[in-house]
C-alpha atoms as a PDB file:
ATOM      1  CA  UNK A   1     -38.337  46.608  23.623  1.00  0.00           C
ATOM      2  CA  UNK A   2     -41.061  44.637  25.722  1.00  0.00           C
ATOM      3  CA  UNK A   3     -38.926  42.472  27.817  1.00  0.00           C
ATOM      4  CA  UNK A   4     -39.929  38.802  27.618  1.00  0.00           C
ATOM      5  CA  UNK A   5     -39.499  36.306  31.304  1.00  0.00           C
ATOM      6  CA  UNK A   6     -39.922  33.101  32.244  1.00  0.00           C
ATOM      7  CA  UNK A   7     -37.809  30.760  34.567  1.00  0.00           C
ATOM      8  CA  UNK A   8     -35.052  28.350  34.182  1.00  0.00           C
ATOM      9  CA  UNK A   9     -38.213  25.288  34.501  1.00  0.00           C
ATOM     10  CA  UNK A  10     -39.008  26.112  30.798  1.00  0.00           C
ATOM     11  CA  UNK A  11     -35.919  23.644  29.454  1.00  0.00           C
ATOM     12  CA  UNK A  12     -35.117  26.945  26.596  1.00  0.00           C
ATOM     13  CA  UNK A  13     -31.683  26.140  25.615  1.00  0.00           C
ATOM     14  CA  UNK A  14     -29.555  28.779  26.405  1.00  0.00           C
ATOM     15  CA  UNK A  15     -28.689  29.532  22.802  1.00  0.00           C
ATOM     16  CA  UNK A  16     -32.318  30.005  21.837  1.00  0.00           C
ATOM     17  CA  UNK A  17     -32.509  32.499  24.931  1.00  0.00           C
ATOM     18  CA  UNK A  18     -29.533  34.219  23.399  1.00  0.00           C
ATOM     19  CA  UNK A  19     -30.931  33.911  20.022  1.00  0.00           C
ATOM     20  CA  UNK A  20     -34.481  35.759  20.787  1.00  0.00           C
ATOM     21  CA  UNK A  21     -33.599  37.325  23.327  1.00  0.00           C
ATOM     22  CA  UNK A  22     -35.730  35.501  26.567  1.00  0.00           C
ATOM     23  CA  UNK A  23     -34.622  36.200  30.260  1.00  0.00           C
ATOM     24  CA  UNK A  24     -34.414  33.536  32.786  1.00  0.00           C
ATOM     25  CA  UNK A  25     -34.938  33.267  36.288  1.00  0.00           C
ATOM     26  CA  UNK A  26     -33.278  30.026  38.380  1.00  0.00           C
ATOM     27  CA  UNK A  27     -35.225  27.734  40.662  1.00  0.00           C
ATOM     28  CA  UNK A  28     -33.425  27.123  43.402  1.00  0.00           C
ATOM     29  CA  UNK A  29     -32.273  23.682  43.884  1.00  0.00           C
ATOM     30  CA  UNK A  30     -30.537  22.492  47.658  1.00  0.00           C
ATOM     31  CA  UNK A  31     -28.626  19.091  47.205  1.00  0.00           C
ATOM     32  CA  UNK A  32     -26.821  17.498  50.481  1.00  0.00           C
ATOM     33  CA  UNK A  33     -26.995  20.768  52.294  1.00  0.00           C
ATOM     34  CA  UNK A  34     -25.911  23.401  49.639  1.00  0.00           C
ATOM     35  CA  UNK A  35     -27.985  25.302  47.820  1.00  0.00           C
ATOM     36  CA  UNK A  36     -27.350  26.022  43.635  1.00  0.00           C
ATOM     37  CA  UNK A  37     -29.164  27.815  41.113  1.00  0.00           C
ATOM     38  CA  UNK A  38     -30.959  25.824  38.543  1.00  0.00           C
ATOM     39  CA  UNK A  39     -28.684  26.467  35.355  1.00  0.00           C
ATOM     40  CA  UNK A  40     -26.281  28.028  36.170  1.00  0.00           C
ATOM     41  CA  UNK A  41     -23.745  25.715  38.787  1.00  0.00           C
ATOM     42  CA  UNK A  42     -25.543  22.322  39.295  1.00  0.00           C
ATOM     43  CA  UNK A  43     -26.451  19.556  36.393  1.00  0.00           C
ATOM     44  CA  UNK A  44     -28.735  16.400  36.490  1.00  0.00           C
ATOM     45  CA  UNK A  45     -25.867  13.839  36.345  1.00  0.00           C
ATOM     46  CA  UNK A  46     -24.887  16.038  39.875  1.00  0.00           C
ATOM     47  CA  UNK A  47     -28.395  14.999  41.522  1.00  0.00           C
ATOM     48  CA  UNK A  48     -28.840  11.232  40.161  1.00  0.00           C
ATOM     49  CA  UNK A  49     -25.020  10.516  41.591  1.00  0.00           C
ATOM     50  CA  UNK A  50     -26.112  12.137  44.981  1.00  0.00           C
ATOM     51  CA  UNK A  51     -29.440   9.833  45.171  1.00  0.00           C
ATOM     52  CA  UNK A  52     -27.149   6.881  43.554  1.00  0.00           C
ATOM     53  CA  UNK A  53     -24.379   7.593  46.852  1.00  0.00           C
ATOM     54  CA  UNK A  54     -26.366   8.867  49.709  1.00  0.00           C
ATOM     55  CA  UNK A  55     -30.140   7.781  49.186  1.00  0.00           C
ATOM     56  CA  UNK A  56     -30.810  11.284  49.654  1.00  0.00           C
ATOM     57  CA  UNK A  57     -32.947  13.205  47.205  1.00  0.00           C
ATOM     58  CA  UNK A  58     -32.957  16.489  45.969  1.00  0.00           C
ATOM     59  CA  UNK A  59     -35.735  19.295  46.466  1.00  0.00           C
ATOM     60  CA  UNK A  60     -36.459  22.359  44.559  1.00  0.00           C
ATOM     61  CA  UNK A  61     -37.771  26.134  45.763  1.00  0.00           C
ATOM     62  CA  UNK A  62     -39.017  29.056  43.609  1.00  0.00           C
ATOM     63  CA  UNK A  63     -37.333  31.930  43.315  1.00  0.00           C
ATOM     64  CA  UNK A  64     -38.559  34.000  46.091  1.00  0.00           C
ATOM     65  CA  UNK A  65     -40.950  37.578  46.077  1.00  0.00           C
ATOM     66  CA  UNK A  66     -37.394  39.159  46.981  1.00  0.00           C
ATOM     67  CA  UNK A  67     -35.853  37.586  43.781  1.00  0.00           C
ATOM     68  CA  UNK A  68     -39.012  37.985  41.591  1.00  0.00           C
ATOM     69  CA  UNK A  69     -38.973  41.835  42.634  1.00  0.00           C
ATOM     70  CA  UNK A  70     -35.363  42.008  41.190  1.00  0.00           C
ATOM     71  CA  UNK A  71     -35.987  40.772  38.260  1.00  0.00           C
ATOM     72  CA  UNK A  72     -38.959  42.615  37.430  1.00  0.00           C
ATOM     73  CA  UNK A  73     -37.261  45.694  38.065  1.00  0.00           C
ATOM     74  CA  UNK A  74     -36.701  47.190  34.088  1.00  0.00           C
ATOM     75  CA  UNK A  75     -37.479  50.197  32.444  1.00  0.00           C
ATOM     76  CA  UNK A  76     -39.631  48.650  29.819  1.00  0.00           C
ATOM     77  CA  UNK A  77     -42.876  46.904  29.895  1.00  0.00           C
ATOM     78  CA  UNK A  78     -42.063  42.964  30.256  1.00  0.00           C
ATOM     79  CA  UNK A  79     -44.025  39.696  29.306  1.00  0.00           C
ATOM     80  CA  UNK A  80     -43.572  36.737  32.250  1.00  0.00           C
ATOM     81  CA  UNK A  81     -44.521  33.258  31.369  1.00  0.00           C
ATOM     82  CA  UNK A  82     -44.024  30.929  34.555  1.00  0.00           C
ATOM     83  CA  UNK A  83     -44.661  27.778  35.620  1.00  0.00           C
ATOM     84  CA  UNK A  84     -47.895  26.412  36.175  1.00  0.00           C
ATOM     85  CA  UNK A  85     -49.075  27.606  39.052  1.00  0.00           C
ATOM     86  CA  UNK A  86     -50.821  24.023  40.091  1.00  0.00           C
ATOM     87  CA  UNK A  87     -47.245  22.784  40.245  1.00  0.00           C
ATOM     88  CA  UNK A  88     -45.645  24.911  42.201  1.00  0.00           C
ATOM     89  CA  UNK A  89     -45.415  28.215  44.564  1.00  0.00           C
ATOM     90  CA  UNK A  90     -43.204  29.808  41.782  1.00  0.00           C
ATOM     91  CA  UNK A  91     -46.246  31.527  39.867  1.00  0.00           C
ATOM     92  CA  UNK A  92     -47.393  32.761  43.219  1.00  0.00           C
ATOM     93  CA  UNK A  93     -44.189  34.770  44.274  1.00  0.00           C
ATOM     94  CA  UNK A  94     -44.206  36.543  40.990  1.00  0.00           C
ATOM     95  CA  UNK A  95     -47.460  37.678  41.788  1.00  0.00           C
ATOM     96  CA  UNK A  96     -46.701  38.490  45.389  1.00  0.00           C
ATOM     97  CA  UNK A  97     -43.617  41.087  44.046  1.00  0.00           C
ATOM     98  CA  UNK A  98     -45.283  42.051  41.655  1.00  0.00           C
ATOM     99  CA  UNK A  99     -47.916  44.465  44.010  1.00  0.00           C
ATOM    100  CA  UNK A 100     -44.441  45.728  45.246  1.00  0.00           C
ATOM    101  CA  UNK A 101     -43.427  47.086  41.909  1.00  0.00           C
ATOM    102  CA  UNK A 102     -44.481  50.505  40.254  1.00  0.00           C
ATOM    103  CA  UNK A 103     -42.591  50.556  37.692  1.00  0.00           C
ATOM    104  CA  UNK A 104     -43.238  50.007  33.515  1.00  0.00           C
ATOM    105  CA  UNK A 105     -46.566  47.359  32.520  1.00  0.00           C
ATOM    106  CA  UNK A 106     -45.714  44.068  33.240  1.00  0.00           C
ATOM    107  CA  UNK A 107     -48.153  41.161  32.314  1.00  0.00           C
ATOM    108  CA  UNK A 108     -48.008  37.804  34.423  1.00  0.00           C
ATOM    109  CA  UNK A 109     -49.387  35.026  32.749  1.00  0.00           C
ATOM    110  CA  UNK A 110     -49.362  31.326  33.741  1.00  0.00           C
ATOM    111  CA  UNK A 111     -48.389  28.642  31.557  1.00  0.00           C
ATOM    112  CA  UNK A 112     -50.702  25.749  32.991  1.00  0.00           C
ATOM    113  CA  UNK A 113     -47.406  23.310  31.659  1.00  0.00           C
ATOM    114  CA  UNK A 114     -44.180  22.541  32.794  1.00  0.00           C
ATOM    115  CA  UNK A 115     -40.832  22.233  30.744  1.00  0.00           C
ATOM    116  CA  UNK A 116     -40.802  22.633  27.200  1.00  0.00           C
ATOM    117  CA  UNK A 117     -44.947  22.527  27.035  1.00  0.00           C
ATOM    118  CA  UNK A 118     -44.479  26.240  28.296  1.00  0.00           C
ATOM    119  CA  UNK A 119     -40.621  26.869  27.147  1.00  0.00           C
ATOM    120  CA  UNK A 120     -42.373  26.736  23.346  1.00  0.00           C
ATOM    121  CA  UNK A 121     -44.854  29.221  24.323  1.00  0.00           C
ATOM    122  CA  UNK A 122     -42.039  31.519  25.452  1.00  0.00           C
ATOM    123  CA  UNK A 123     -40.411  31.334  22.392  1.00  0.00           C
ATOM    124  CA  UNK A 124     -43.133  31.820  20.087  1.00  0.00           C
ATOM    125  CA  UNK A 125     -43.829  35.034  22.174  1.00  0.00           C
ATOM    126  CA  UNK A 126     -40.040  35.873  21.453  1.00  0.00           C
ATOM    127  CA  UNK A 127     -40.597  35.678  18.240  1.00  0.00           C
ATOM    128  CA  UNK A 128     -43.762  37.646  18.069  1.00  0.00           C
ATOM    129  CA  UNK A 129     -42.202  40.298  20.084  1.00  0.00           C
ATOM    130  CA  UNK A 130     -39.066  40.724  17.782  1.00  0.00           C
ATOM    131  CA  UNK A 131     -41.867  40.864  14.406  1.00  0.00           C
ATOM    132  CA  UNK A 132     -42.834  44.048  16.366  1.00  0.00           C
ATOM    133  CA  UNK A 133     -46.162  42.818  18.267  1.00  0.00           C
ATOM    134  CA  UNK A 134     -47.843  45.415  20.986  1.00  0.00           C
ATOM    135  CA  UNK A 135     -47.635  44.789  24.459  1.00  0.00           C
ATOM    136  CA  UNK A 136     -51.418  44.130  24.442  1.00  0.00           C
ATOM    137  CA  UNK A 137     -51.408  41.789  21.429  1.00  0.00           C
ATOM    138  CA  UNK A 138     -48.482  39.781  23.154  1.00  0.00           C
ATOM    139  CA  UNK A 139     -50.617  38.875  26.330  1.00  0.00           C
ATOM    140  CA  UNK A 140     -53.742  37.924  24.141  1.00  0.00           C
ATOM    141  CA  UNK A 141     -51.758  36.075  21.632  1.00  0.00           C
ATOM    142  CA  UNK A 142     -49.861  33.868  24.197  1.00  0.00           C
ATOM    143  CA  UNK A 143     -53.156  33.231  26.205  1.00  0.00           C
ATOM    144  CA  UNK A 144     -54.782  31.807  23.136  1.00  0.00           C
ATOM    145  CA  UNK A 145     -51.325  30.032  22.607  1.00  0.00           C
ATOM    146  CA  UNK A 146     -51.369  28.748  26.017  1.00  0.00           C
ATOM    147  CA  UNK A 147     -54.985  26.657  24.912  1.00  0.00           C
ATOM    148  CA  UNK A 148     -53.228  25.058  21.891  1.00  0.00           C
ATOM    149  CA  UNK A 149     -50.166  23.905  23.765  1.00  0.00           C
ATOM    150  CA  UNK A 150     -49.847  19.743  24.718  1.00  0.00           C
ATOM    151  CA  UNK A 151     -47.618  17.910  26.599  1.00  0.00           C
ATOM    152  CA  UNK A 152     -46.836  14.222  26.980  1.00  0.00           C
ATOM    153  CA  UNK A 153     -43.808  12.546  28.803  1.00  0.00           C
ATOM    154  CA  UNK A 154     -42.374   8.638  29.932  1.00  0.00           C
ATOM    155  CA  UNK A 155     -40.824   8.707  32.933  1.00  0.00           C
ATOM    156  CA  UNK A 156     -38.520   5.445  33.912  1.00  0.00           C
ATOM    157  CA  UNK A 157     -39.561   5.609  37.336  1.00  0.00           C
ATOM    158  CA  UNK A 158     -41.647   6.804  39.847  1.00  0.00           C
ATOM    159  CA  UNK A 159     -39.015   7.256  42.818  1.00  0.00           C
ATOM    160  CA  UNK A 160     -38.105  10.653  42.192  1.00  0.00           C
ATOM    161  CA  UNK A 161     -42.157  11.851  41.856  1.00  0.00           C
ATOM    162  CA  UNK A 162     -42.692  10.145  45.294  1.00  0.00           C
ATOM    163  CA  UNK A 163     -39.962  11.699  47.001  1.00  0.00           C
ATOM    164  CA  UNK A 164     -40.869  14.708  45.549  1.00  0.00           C
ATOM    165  CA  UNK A 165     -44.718  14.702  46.566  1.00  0.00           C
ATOM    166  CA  UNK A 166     -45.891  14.501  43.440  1.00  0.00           C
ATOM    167  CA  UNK A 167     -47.325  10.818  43.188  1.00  0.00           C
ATOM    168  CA  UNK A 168     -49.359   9.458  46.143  1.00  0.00           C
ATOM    169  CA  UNK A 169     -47.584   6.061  48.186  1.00  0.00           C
ATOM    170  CA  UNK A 170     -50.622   3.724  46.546  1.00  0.00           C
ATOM    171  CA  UNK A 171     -49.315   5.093  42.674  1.00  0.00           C
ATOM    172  CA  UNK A 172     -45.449   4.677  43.514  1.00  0.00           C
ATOM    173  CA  UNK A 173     -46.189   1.163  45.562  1.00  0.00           C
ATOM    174  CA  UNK A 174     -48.070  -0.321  42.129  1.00  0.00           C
ATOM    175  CA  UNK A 175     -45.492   1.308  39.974  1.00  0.00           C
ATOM    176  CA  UNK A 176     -42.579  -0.689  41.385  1.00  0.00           C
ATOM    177  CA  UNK A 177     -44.360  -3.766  41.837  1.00  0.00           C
ATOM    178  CA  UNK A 178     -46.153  -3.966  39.049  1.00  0.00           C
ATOM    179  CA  UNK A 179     -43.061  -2.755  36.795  1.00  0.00           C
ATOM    180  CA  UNK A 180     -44.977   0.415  35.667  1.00  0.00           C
ATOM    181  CA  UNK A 181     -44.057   3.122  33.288  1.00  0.00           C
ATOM    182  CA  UNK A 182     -45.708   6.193  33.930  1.00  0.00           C
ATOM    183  CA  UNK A 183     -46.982   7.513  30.518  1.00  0.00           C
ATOM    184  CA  UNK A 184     -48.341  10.986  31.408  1.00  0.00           C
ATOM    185  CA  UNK A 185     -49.920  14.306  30.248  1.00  0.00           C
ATOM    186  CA  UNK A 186     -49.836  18.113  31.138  1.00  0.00           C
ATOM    187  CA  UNK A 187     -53.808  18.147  31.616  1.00  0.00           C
ATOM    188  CA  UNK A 188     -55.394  21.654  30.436  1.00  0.00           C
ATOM    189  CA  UNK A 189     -56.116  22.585  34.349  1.00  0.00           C
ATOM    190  CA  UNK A 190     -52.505  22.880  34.647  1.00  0.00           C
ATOM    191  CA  UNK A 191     -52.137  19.727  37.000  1.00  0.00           C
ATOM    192  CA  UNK A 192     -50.499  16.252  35.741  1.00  0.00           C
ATOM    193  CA  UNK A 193     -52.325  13.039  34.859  1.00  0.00           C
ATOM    194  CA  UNK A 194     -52.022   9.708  33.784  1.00  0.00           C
ATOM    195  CA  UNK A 195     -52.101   9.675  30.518  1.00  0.00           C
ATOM    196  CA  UNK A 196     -51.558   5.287  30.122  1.00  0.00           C
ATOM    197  CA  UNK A 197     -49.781   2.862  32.660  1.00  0.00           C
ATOM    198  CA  UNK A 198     -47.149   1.159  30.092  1.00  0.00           C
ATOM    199  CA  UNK A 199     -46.477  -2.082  31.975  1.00  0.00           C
ATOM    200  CA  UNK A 200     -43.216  -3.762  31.035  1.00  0.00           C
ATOM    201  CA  UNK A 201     -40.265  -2.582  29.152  1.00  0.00           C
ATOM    202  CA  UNK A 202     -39.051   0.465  28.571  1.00  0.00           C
ATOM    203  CA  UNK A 203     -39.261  -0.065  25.015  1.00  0.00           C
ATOM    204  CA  UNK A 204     -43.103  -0.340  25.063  1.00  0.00           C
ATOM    205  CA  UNK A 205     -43.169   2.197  26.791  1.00  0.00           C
ATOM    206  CA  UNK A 206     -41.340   4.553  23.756  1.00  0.00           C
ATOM    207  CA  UNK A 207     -43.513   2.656  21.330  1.00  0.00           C
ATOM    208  CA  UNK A 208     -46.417   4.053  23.252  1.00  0.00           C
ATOM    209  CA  UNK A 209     -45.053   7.545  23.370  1.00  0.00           C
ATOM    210  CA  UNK A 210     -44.577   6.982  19.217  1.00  0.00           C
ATOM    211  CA  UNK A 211     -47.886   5.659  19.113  1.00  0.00           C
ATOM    212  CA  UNK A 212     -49.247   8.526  20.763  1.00  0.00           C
ATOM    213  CA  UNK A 213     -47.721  11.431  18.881  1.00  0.00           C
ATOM    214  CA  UNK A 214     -48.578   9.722  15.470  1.00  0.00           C
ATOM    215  CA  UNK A 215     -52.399   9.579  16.261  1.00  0.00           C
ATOM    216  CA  UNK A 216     -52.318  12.701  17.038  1.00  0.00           C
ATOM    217  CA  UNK A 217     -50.470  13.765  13.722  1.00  0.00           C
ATOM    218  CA  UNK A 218     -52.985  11.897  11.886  1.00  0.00           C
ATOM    219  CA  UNK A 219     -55.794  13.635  13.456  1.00  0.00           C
ATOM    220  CA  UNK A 220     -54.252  17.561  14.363  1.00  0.00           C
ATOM    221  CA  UNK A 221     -52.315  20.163  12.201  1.00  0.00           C
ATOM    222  CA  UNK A 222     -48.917  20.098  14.193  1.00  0.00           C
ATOM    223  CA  UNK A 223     -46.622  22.195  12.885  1.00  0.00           C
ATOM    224  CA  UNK A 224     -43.895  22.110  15.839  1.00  0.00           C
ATOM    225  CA  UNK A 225     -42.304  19.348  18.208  1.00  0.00           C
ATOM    226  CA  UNK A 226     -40.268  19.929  20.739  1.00  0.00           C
ATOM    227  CA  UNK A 227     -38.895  16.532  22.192  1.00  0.00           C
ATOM    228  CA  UNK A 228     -37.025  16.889  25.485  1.00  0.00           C
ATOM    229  CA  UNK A 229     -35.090  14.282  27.321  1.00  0.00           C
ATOM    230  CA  UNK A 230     -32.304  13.703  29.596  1.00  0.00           C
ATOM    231  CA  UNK A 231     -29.821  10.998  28.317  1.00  0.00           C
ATOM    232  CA  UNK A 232     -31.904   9.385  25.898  1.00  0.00           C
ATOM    233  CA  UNK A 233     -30.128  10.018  23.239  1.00  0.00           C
ATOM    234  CA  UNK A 234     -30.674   6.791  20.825  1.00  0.00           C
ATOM    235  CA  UNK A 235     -34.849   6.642  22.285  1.00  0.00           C
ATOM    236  CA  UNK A 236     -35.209  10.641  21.064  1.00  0.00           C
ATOM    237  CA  UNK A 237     -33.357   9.840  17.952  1.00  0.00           C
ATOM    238  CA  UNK A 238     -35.824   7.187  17.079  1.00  0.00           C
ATOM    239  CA  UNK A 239     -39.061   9.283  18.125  1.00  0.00           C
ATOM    240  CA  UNK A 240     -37.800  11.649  15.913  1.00  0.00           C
ATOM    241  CA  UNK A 241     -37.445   9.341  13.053  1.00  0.00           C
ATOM    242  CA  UNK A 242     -40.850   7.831  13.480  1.00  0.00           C
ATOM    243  CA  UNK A 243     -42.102  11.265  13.205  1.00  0.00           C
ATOM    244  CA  UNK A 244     -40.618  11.876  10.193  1.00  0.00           C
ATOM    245  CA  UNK A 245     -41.991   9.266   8.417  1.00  0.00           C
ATOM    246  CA  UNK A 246     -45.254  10.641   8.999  1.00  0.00           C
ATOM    247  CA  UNK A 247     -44.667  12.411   6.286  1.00  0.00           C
ATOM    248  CA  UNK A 248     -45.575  15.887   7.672  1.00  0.00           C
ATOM    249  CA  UNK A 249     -44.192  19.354   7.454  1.00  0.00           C
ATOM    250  CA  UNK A 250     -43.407  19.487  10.789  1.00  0.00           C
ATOM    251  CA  UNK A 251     -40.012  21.445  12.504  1.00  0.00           C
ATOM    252  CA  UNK A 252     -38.716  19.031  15.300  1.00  0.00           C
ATOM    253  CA  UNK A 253     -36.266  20.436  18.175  1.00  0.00           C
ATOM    254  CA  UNK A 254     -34.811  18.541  20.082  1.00  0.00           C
ATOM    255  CA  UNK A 255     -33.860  19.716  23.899  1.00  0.00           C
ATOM    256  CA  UNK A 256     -32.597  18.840  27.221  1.00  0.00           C
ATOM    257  CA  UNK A 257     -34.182  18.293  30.313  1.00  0.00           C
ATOM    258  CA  UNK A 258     -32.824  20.518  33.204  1.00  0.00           C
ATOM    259  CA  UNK A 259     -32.316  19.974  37.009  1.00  0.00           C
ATOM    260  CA  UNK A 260     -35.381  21.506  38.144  1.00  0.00           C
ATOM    261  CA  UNK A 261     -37.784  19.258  36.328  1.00  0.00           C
ATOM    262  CA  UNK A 262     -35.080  15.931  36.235  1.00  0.00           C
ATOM    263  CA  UNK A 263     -35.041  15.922  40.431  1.00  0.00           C
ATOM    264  CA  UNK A 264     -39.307  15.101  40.233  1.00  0.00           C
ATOM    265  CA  UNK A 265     -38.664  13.146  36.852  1.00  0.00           C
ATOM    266  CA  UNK A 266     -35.790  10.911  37.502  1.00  0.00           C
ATOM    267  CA  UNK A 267     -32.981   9.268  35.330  1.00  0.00           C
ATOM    268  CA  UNK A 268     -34.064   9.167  31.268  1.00  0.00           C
ATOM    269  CA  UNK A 269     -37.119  11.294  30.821  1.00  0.00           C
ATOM    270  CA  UNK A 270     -38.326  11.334  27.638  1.00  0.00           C
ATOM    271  CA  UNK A 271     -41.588  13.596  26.629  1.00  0.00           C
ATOM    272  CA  UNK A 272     -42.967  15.654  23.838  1.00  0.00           C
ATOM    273  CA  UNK A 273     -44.025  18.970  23.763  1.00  0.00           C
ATOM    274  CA  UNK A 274     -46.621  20.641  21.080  1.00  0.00           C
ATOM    275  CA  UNK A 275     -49.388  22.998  19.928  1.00  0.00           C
ATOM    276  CA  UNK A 276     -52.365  22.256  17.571  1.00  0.00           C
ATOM    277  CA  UNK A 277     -53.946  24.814  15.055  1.00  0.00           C
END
C-alpha cells in the first residue's frame, strides 16, 4: 500500500489519520527551555499560559533531514504532502533526506498552504489511495488538487505573528493601534497575505469571514469546508450555521487548530479551509 505523509502542521485530527490511514511527522516546538513534539506532549492552552506568565514566546523547528530520513525509511512507495515551503524550512529537509534514501519511490510534493488548506489535500489523497489509485495518478491528482485548494483565516491578534517573524514591526505597530483584525489568505504562491484589515470588533471581524465564504458559495461549486479554530467554539458554531443556510450541498468539518500553527496565530484563530471545482 502506497504510504501517504505529511506533518503534524496539517491540523488532521488524529481520528481521521487513524481512519484513512495518514502518517504524521511532529514539528518541533521549544517552550521556556524544553523542547516537545508538536502533538504528541505539548497543547496550545500550554503556550498561551507561558506567554500569559513569562512574556516569553514560543518558537517552532522542522523536523530535521535526520528525522525526515527516518521516516521515509518504508518498504513501499510513499506520498509526502508538507508544508509550504515559503513558510518554513520543513519542505526543505524532506528534500535534503530524501537524496540520502534509496529505498522504494517516494514523491515529495509541496502544499503551497498551511493547516487544514493542505491537511484536506492529504486526506483526499487518503482517500484516493484506499479507492486503489496508482502511485503516478496520486502525485498528478493531488498537484491538480493542490490548484483548487483556498484558505482564509481571522486572527485576534498580531503579537504572536510578530514575535514569530511573520508580520513586519510597521503591520504589528498599526494593528495594535489601530485595533486591527487581520483577515488573511493562503495566496496561490504559497506565501500569506492580507486578505482585508477588519477594524474594530471581533464580531465584524467573523461577519467578514461569513461574508467572505458566502460570496464565494454564491459564485464557486464548493463541495467541502473545513473550519478550524482554537477555542472558538460559539464563533465556528455560527460560521457553520450561516453556511448552512446557503442552502448548498456542502460537507462541513469542523477541526482544531494545533500548537505548531497556534504559537504564529495566537489565542482564538478562526479560518476556513476549501477547494473549488
Amino acid at each position: 500500500m502506497i504510504n501517504i505523509l505529511t506533518e503534524s502542521t496539517a491540523d488532521i485530527p488524529k481520528e481521521l489519520c487513524e481512519t484513512y490511514q495518514i502518517e504524521t511527522i511532529p514539528v518541533n516546538i521549544q517552550l521556556n527551555g524544553k523542547g516537545y513534539k508538536d502533538g504528541e506532549d505539548i497543547h496550545p492552552d500550554m503556550l498561551f499560559d507561558a506567554v500569559r506568565t513569562t512574556g516569553r514566546y514560543p518558537t517552532t523547528s522542522a523536523p530535521s533531514p535526520n528525522d525526515f530520513a527516518e521516516f521515509f525509511n518504508r518498504k513501499t512507495p510513499s506520498i509526502y504532502i508538507g508544508l509550504s515551503s515559503r513558510m518554513s524550512t520543513t519542505f526543505h529537509n524532506a528534500q535534503l533526506a530524501l537524496k540520502e534514501l534509496e529505498n522504494n519511490p517516494i514523491d515529495l510534493i509541496d502544499s503551497l498552504s498551511i493547516s487544514t488548506g493542505y491537511g484536506q489535500v492529504v486526506i483526499q489523497a487518503a482517500k484516493w489511495r484506499n479507492e486503489g489509485m496508482d502511485f503516478k495518478e496520486l502525485g498528478f491528482r493531488i498537484r491538480e488538487r493542490i490548484k483548487q485548494t483556498r484558505g482564509i483565516f481571522i486572527l485576534d491578534t498580531l503579537d504572536y505573528a510578530y514575535h514569530g517573524g511573520r508580520c513586519s514591526t510597521i503591520e504589528h505597530l498599526f494593528s495594535s493601534v489601530l485595533k486591527i483584525k487581520p483577515f488573511l489568505q493562503i495566496r496561490p504562491d504559497g506565501t500569506l497575505g492580507m486578505l482585508q484589515k477588519v477594524r474594530g470588533s471581533r464580531k465584524k471581524a467573523i461577519n467578514a469571514l461569513v461574508a467572505y465564504i458566502l460570496k464565494q458559495i454564491s459564485i464557486e461549486n464548493i463541495p467541502e469546508i473545513f473550519l478550524t479554530h482554537y477555542d472558538c467554539e460559539d464563533e465556528a458554531q455560527f460560521v457553520v450555521e450561516k453556511i448552512k443556510l446557503a442552502g448548498k450541498p456542502i460537507q462541513i468539518h469542523t477541526t482544531k487548530v494545533g500548537c505548531a500553527l497556534a504559537i504564529h496565530s495566537g489565542p482564538y484563530p478562526i479560518g476556513i479551509a476549501y477547494h473549488v471545482e
